[in-house]
Protein backbone atom coordinates (compact mmCIF):
# COMPACT_ATOMS: atom_id res chain seq x y z
CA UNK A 1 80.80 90.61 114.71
CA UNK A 2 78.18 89.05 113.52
CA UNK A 3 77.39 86.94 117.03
CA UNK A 4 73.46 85.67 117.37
CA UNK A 5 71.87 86.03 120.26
CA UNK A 6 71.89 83.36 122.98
CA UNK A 7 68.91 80.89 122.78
CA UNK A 8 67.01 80.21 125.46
CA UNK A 9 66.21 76.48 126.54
CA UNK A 10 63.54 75.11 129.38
CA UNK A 11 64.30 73.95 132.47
CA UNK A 12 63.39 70.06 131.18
CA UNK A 13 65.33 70.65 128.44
CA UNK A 14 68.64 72.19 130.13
CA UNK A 15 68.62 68.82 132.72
CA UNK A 16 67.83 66.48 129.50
CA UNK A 17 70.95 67.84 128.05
CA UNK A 18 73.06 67.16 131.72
CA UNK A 19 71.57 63.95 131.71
CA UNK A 20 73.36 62.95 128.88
CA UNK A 21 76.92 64.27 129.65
CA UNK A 22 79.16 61.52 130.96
CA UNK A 23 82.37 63.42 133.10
CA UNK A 24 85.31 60.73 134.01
CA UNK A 25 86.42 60.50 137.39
CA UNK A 26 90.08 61.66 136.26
CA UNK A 27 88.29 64.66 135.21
CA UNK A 28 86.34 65.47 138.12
CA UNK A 29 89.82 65.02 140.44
CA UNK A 30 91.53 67.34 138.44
CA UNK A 31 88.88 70.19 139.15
CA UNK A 32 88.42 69.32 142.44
CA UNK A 33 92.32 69.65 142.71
CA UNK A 34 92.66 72.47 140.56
CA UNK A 35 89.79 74.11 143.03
CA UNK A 36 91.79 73.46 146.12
CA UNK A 37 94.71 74.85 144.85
CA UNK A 38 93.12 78.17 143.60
CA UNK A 39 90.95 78.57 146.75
CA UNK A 40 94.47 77.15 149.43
CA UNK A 41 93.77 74.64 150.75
CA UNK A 42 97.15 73.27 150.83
CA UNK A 43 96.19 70.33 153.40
CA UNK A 44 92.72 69.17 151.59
CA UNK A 45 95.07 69.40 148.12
CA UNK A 46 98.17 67.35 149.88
CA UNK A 47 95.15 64.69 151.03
CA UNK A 48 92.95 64.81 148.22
CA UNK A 49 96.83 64.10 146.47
CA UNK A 50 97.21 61.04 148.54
CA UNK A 51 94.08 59.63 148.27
CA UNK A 52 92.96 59.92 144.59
CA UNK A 53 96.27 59.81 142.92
CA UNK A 54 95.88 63.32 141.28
CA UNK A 55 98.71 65.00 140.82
CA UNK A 56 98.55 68.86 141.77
CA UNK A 57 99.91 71.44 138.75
CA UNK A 58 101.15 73.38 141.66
CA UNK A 59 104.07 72.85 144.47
CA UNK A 60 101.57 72.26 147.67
CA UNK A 61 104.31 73.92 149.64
CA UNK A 62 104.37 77.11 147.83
CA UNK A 63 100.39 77.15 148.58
CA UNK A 64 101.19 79.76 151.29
CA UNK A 65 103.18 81.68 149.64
CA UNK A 66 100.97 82.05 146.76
CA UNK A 67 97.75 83.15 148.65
CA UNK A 68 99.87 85.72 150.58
CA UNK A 69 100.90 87.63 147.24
CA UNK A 70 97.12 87.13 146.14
CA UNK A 71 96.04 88.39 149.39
CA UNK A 72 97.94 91.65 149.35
């Protein structure tokens, strides 16, 4: 579908281009949160809660419940 082929880029190049991207701290906590909930970590989340003020998408309490069905 008429796609072009991925372009390669050095190694300089590739950590020029991080260099420049700026990533808020509200942005960060929601991935960090978003990764705790995914992976269960329903204590870490409830702290990481508390502590940074970001607000889970999830119920913490269903945490368990959630990693059973993904479990079986």
């Amino acid at each position: 579908w008429g796609a072009e082929p991925a372009k390669s880029i050095s190694k300089a190049e590739w950590d020029e281009r991080l260099k420049s991207i700026k990533v808020n701290k509200s942005d960060l906590n929601k991935v960090i949160m978003n990764y705790l909930v995914i992976e269960g970590f329903r204590e870490a989340a409830e702290l990481f809660q508390e502590e940074s003020g970001t607000e889970a998408d999830a119920d913490l309490s269903k945490i368990g419940e959630r990693m059973s069905v993904r479990d079986s």
